[in-house]
Protein backbone atom coordinates (compact mmCIF):
# COMPACT_ATOMS: atom_id res chain seq x y z
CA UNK A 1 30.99 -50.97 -39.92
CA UNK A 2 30.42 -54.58 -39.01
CA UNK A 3 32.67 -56.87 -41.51
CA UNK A 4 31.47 -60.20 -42.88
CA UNK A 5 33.09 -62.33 -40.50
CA UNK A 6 31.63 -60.46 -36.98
CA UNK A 7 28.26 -60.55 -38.33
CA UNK A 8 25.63 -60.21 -35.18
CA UNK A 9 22.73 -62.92 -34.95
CA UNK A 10 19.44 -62.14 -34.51
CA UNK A 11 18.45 -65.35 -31.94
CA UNK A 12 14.73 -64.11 -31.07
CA UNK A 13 11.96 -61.52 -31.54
CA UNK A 14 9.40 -60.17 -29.97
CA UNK A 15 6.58 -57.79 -30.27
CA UNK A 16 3.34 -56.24 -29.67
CA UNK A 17 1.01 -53.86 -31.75
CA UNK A 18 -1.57 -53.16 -33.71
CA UNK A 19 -0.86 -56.52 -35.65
CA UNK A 20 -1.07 -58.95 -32.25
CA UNK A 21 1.74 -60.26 -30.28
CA UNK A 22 2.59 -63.79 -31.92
CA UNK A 23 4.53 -64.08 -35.31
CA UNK A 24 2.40 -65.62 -37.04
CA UNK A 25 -0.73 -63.31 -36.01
CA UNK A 26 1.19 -60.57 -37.11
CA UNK A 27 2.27 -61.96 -40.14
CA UNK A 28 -1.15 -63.19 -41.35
CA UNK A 29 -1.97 -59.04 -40.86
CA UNK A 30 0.84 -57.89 -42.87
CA UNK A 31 -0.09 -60.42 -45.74
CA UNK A 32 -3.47 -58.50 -45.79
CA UNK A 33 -3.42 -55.04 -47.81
CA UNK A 34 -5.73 -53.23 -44.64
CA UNK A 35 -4.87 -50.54 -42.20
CA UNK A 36 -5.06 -51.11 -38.54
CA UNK A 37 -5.71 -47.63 -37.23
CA UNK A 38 -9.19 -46.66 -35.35
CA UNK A 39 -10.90 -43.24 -35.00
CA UNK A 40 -9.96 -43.02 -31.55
CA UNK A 41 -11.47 -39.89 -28.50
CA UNK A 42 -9.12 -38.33 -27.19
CA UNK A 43 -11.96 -36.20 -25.24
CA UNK A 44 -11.89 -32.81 -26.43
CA UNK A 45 -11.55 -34.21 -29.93
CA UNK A 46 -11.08 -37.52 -32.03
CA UNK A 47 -8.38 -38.64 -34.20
CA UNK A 48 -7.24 -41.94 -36.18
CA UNK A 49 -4.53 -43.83 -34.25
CA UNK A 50 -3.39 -47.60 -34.04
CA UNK A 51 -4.04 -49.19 -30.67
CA UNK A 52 -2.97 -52.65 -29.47
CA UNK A 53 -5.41 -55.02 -30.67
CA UNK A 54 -8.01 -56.29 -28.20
CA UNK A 55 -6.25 -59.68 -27.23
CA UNK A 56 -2.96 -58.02 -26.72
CA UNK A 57 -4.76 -55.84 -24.20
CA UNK A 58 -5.61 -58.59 -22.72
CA UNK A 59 -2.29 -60.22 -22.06
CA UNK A 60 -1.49 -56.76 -20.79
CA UNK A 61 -4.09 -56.72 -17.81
CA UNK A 62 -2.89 -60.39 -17.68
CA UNK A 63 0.60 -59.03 -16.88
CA UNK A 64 -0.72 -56.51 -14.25
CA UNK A 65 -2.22 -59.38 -11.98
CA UNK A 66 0.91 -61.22 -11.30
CA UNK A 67 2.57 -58.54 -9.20
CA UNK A 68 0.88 -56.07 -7.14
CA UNK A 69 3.98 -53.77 -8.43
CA UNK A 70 3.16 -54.14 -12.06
CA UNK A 71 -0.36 -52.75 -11.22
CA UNK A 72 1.72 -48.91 -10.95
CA UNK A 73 3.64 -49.41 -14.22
CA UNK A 74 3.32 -47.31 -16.87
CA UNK A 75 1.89 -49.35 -20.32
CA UNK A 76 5.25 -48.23 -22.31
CA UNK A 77 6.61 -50.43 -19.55
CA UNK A 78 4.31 -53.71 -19.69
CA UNK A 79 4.56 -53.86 -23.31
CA UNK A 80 8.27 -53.75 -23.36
CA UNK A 81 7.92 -56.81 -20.69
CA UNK A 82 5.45 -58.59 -22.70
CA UNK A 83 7.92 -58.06 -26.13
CA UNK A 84 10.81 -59.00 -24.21
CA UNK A 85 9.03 -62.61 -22.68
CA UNK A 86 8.82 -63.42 -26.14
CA UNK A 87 12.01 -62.85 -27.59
CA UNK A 88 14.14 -64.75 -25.03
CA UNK A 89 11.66 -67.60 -25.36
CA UNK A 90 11.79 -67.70 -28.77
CA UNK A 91 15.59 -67.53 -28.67
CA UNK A 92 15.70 -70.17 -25.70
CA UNK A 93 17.42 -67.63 -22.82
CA UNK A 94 16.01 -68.46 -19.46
CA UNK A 95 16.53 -66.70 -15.84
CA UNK A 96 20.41 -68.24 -15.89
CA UNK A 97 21.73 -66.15 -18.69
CA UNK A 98 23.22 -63.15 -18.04
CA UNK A 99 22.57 -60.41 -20.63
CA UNK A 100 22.91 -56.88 -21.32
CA UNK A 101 19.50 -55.01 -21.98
CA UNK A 102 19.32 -51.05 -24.25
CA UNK A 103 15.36 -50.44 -24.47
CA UNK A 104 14.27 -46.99 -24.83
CA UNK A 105 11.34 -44.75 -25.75
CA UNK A 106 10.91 -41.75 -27.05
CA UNK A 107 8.48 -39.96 -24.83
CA UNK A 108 8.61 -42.72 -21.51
CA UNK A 109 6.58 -43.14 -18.82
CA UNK A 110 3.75 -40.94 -21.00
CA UNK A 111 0.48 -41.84 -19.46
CA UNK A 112 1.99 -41.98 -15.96
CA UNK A 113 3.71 -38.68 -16.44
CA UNK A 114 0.43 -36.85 -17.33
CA UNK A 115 -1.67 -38.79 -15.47
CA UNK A 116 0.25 -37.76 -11.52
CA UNK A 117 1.34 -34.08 -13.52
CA UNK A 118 -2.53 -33.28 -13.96
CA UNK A 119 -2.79 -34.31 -10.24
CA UNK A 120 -0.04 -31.87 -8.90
CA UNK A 121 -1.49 -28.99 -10.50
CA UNK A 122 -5.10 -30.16 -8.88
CA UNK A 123 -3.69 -30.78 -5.68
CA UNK A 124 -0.47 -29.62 -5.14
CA UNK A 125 2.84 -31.09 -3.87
CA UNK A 126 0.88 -32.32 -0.64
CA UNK A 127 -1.30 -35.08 -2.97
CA UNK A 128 1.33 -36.20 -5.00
CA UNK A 129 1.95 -39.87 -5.30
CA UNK A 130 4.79 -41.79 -3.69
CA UNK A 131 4.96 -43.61 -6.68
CA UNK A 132 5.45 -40.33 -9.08
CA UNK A 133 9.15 -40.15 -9.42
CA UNK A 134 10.15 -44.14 -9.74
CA UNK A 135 7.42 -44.67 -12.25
CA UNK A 136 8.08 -42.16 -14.73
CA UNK A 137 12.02 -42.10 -15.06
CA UNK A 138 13.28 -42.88 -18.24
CA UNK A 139 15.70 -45.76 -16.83
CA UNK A 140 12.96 -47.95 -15.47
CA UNK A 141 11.74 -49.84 -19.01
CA UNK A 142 14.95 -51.63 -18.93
CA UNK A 143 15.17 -52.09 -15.06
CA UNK A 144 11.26 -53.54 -15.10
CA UNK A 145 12.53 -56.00 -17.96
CA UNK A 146 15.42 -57.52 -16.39
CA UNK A 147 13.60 -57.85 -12.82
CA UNK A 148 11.15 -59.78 -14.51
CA UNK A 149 13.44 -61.91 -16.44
CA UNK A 150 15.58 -62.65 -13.97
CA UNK A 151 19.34 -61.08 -15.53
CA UNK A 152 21.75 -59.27 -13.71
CA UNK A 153 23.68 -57.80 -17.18
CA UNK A 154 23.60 -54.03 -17.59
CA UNK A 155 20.50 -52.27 -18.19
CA UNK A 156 20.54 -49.22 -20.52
CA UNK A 157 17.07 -46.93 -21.14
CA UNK A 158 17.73 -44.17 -23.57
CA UNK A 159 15.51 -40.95 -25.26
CA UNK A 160 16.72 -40.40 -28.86
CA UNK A 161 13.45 -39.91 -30.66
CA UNK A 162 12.19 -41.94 -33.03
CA UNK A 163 15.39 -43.38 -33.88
CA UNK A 164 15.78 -44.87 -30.63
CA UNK A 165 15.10 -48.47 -31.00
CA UNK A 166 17.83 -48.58 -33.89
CA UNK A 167 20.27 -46.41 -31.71
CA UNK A 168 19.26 -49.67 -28.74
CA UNK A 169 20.68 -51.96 -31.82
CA UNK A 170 23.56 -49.77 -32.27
CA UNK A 171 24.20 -49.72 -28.81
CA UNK A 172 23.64 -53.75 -28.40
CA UNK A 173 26.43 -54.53 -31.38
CA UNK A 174 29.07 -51.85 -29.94
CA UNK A 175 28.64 -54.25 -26.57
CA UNK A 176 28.60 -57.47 -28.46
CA UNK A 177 31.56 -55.82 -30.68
CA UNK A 178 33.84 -54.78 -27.59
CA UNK A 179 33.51 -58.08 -25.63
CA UNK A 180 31.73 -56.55 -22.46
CA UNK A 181 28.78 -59.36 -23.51
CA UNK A 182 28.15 -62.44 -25.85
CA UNK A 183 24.15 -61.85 -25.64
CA UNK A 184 22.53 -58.41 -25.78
CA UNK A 185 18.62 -57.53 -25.40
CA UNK A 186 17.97 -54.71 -27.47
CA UNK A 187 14.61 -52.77 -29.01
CA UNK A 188 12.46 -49.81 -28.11
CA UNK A 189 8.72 -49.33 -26.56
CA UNK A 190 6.27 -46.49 -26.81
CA UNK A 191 2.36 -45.86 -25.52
CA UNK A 192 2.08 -42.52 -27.06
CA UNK A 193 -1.81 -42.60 -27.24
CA UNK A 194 -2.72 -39.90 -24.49
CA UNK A 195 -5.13 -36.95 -25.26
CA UNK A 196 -1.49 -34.21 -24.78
CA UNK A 197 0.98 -36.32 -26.85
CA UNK A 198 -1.59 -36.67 -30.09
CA UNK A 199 -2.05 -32.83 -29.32
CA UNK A 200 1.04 -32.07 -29.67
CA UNK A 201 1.73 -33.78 -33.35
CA UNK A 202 -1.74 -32.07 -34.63
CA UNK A 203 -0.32 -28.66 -33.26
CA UNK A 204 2.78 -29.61 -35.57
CA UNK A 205 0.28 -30.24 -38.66
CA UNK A 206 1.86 -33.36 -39.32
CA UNK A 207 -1.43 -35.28 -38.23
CA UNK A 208 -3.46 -36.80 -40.66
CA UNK A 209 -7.05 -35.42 -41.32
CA UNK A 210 -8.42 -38.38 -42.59
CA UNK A 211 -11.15 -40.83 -40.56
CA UNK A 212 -10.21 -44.34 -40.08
CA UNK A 213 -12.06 -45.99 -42.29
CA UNK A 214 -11.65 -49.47 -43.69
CA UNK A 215 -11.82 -48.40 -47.20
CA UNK A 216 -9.40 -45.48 -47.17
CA UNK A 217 -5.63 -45.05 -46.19
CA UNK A 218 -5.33 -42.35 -43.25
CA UNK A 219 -1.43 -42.49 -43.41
CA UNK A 220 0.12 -42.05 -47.04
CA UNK A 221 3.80 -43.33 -46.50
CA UNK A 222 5.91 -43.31 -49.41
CA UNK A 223 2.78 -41.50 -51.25
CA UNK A 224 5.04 -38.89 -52.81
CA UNK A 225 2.29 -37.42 -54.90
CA UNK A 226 0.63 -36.12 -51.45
CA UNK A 227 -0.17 -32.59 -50.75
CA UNK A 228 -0.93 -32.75 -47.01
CA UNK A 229 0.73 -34.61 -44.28
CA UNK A 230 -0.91 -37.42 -43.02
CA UNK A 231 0.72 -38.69 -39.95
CA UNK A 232 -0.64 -40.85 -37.25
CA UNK A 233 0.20 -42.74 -33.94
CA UNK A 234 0.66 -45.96 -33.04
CA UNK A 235 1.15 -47.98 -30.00
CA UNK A 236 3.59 -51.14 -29.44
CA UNK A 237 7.08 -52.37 -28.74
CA UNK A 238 9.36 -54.34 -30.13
CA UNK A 239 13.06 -56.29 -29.00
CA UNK A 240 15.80 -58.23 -30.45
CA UNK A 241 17.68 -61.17 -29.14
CA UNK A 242 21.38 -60.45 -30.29
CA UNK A 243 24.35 -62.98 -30.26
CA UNK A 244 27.90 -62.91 -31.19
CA UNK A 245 27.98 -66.39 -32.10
CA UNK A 246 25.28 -68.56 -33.31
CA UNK A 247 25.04 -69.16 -36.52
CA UNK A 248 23.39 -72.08 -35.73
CA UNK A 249 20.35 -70.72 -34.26
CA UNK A 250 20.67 -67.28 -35.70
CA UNK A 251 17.53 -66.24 -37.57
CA UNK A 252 18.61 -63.07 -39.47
CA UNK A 253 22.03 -61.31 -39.08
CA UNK A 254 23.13 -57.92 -38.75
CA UNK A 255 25.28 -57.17 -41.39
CA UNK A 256 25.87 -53.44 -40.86
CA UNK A 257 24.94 -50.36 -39.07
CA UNK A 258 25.02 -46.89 -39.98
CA UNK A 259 24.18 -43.22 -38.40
CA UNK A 260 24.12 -39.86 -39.07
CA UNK A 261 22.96 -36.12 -38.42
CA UNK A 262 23.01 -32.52 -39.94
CA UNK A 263 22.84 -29.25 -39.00
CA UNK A 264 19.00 -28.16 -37.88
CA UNK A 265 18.04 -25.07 -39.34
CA UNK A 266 14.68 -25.42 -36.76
CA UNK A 267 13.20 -28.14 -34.04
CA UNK A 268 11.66 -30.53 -36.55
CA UNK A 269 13.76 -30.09 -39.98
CA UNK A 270 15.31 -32.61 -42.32
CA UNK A 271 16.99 -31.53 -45.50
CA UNK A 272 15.44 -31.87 -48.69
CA UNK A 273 18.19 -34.53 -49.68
CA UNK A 274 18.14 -36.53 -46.30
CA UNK A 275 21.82 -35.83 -45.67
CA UNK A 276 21.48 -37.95 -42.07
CA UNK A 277 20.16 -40.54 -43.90
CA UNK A 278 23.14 -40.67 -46.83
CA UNK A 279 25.66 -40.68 -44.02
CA UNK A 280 23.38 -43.23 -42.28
CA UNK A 281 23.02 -45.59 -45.22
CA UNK A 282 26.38 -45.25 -46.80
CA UNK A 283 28.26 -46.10 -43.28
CA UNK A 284 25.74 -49.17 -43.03
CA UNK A 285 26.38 -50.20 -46.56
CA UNK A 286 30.21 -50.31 -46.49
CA UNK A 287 31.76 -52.96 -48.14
CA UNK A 288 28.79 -54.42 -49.76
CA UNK A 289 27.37 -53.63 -53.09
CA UNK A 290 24.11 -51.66 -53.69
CA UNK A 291 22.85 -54.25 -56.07
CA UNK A 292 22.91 -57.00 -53.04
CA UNK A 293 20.23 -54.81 -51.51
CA UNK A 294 17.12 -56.08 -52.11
CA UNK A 295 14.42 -53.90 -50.06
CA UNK A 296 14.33 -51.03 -47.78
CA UNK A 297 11.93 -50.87 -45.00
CA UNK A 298 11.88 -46.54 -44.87
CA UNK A 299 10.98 -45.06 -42.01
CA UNK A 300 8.30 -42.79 -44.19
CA UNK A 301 6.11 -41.26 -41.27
CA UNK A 302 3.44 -40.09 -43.82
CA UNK A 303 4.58 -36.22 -43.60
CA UNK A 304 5.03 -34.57 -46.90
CA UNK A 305 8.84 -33.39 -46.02
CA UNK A 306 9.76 -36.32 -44.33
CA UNK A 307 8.88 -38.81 -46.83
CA UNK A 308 10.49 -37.21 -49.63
CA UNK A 309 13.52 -36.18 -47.80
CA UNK A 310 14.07 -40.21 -47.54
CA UNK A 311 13.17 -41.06 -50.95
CA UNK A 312 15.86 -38.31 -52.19
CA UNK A 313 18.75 -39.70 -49.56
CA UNK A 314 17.18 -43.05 -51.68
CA UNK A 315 17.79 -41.88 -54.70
CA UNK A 316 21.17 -40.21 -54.10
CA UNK A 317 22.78 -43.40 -52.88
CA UNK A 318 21.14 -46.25 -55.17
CA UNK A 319 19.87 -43.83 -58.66
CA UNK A 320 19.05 -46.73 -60.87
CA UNK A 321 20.25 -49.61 -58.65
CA UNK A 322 17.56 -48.60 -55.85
CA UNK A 323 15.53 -51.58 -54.13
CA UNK A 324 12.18 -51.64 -53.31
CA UNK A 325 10.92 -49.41 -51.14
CA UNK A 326 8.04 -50.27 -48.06
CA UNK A 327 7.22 -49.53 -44.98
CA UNK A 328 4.43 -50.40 -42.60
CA UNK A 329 3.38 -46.86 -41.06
CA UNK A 330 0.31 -47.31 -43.22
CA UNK A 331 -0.50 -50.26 -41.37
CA UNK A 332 0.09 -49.43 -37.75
CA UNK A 333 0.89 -45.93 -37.39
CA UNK A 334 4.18 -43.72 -36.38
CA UNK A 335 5.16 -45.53 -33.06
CA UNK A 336 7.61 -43.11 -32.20
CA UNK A 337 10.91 -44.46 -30.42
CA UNK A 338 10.15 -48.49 -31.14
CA UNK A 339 9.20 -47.46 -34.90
CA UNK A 340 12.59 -48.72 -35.86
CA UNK A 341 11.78 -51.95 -34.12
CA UNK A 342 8.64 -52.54 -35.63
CA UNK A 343 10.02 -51.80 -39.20
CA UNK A 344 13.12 -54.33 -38.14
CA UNK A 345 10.52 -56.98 -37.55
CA UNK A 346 8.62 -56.05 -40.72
CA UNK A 347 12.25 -57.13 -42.65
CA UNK A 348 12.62 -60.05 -40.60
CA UNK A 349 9.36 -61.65 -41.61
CA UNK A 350 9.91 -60.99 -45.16
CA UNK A 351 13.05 -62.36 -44.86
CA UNK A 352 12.21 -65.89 -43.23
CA UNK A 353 9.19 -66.07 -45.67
CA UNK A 354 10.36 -64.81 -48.91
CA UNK A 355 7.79 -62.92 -49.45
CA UNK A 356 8.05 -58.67 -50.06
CA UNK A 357 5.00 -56.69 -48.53
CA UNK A 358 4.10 -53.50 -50.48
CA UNK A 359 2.25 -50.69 -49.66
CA UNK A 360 -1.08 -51.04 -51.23
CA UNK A 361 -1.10 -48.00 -52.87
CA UNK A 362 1.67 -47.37 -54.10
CA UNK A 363 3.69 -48.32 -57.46
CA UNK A 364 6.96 -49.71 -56.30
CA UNK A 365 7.85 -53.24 -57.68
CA UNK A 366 8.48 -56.03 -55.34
CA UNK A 367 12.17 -57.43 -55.37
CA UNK A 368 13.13 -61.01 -57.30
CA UNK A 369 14.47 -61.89 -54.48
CA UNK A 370 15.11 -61.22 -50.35
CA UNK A 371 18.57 -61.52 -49.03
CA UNK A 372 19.35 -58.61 -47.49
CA UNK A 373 17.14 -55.80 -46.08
CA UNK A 374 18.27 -52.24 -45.23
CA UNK A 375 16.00 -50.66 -42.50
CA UNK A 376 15.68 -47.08 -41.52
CA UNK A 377 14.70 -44.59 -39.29
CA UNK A 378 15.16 -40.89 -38.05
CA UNK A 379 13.38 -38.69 -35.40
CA UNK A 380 13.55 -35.02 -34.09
CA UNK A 381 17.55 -33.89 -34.42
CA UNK A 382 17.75 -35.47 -37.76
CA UNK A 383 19.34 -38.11 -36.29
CA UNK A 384 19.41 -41.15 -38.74
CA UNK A 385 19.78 -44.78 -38.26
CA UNK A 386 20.20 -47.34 -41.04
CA UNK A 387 20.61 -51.36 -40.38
CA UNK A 388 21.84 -53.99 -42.47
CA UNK A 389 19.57 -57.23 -42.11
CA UNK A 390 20.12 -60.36 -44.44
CA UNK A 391 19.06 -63.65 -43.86
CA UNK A 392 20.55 -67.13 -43.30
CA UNK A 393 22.13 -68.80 -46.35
């Protein structure tokens, strides 16, 4: 637990997404009750997904025609450069500031990965690029980010999921916590939008079945009257500046961290009653009362098991003091490993505006007030991550 008086600041932030890449684009989409996911080909077959929007894109290709080397990088990469630009600016780091650095992904180097695989078995080990091995190794998000802002702290890339921006968080306060660093760089990226990877979740039958339109909802988080899941990807990354002390520039803290698991009975289970996200929750929430809670951002995929498994941990640890309940899935799809990240911005900006965003459809009141958010998130494992976020008083 993180007591009152080592509270973590939150300096900067940066993303990109579905939503854009600047905070106020992205909060001028979330104050508007519309999806951003597309019906997307995939080749073979079509599905609804949540690209980056067309002038994120942009800055992307930007990106690629500075370096000749960034040409060969895989997109999970650029956008975690493009995220991370903005957060230090926004929290005033330049090139002199040393700085430890945890971004990680769920899935990697994806579109690299399948793109020189599908090569070897066309061509054998005789075509296979040079570039192959150093492109797609897990490590390299957080290596590409510090060569290109200039810091020689240590540089951490991890796999845990879809928890695995949180688990960066966790990782950046232990640092912060033990001394090692005064500044850490912490977050997660994914580019999960490749023919194999949306494959994969439809073989699961966790993909939703519904066309994006503009006048439906494709992905039903926190929908707990749904009989089908309904599932979709998303693209985007997200980082945190983190500081042991500034409370003078700090625009959110972190107040406390929690984590949990449980025993798998298969590959992709959670328990009906979200025991990884009770331990999760009640570690984050020692030594502050429920009723100082005011929202939680969920982590709510859209699957039928998933969703309710979460509401129930909910439930469990609130019963009648529970907050309100979001989440922005419906919005910009299940980004996999920088989901937590995305949902950790989500409570920021509702924080520094004062202003709760619900899901359209749903019935869940919107809080009196917004002092302290609680976000969540969990992946494959049932490995649960909950973070306490309140603002500046």
């Amino acid at each position: 637990m993180i007591g009152v008086d080592n509270k973590i600041a939150i300096t900067g932030w940066g993303s990109v997404s579905a939503l854009g890449s600047s905070t106020q684009q992205i909060w001028g989409n979330y104050l508007h009750p519309v999806h951003h996911l597309k019906s997307q080909n995939f080749g073979a077959f079509s599905a609804s997904a949540a690209p980056l929007d067309v002038n994120t894109y942009k800055e992307i290709e930007a990106l690629k025609l500075e370096q000749v080397k960034y040409r060969e990088l895989d997109p999970s990469v650029l956008y975690a450069i493009i995220a991370s630009r903005y957060a230090t600016s926004m929290a005033g780091w330049d090139s002199n500031k040393e700085f430890g650095i945890n971004i990680g992904s769920s899935r990697g180097a994806t579109s690299l990965f399948e793109k020189y695989y599908d090569a070897f078995r066309a061509h054998g080990a005789e075509r296979t690029d040079t570039l192959a091995s150093p492109t797609t190794t897990l490590g390299n998000i957080a290596t590409w980010v510090a060569n290109d802002l200039g810091t020689n702290g240590p540089e951490i890339s991890h796999s845990i999921t879809c928890s695995t921006a949180l688990h960066a968080i966790l990782n950046g306060v232990a640092w912060l916590q033990s001394g090692f660093t005064d500044t850490f760089l912490a977050g997660g990226s994914e580019a999960p939008l490749t023919p194999f990877t949306v494959a994969q979740m439809k073989a699961l039958k966790v993909y939703t079945r519904e066309d994006a339109k503009p006048n439906n909802y494709p992905v039903r988080s926190l929908d707990m009257q749904k009989t089908q899941n309904s599932m979709a990807l998303g693209e985007g990354a997200a980082v945190f500046c983190m500081e042991k002390e500034a409370s003078d520039r700090a625009l959110a803290y972190i107040e406390g961290i929690g984590y949990g698991t449980e025993t798998l009975e298969h590959n992709t289970s959670i328990s009906e009653k979200g025991i990884c996200f009770q331990k999760s929750m009640t570690m984050a929430l020692e030594g502050h009362k429920l009723s100082d809670v005011d929202a939680i951002v969920m982590h709510a995929p859209g699957t039928v098991k998933g969703d309710l498994s979460e509401y129930n941990a909910i439930q469990k640890i609130f019963r009648r003091q529970r907050p309100a309940l979001t989440s922005n899935k419906w919005k910009i799809g299940h980004t996999l490993g920088s989901s937590g990240a995305l949902s950790m911005e989500l409570a920021l900006l509702m924080l520094q505006n004062q202003l709760f965003i619900k899901v359209p459809y749903s019935h869940h009141r919107a809080p009196l007030k917004l002092n302290k958010i609680l976000v969540n998130a969990v992946g494959f494992g049932c490995n649960a991550v909950s973070v306490l976020l309140s603002r500046p008083i």
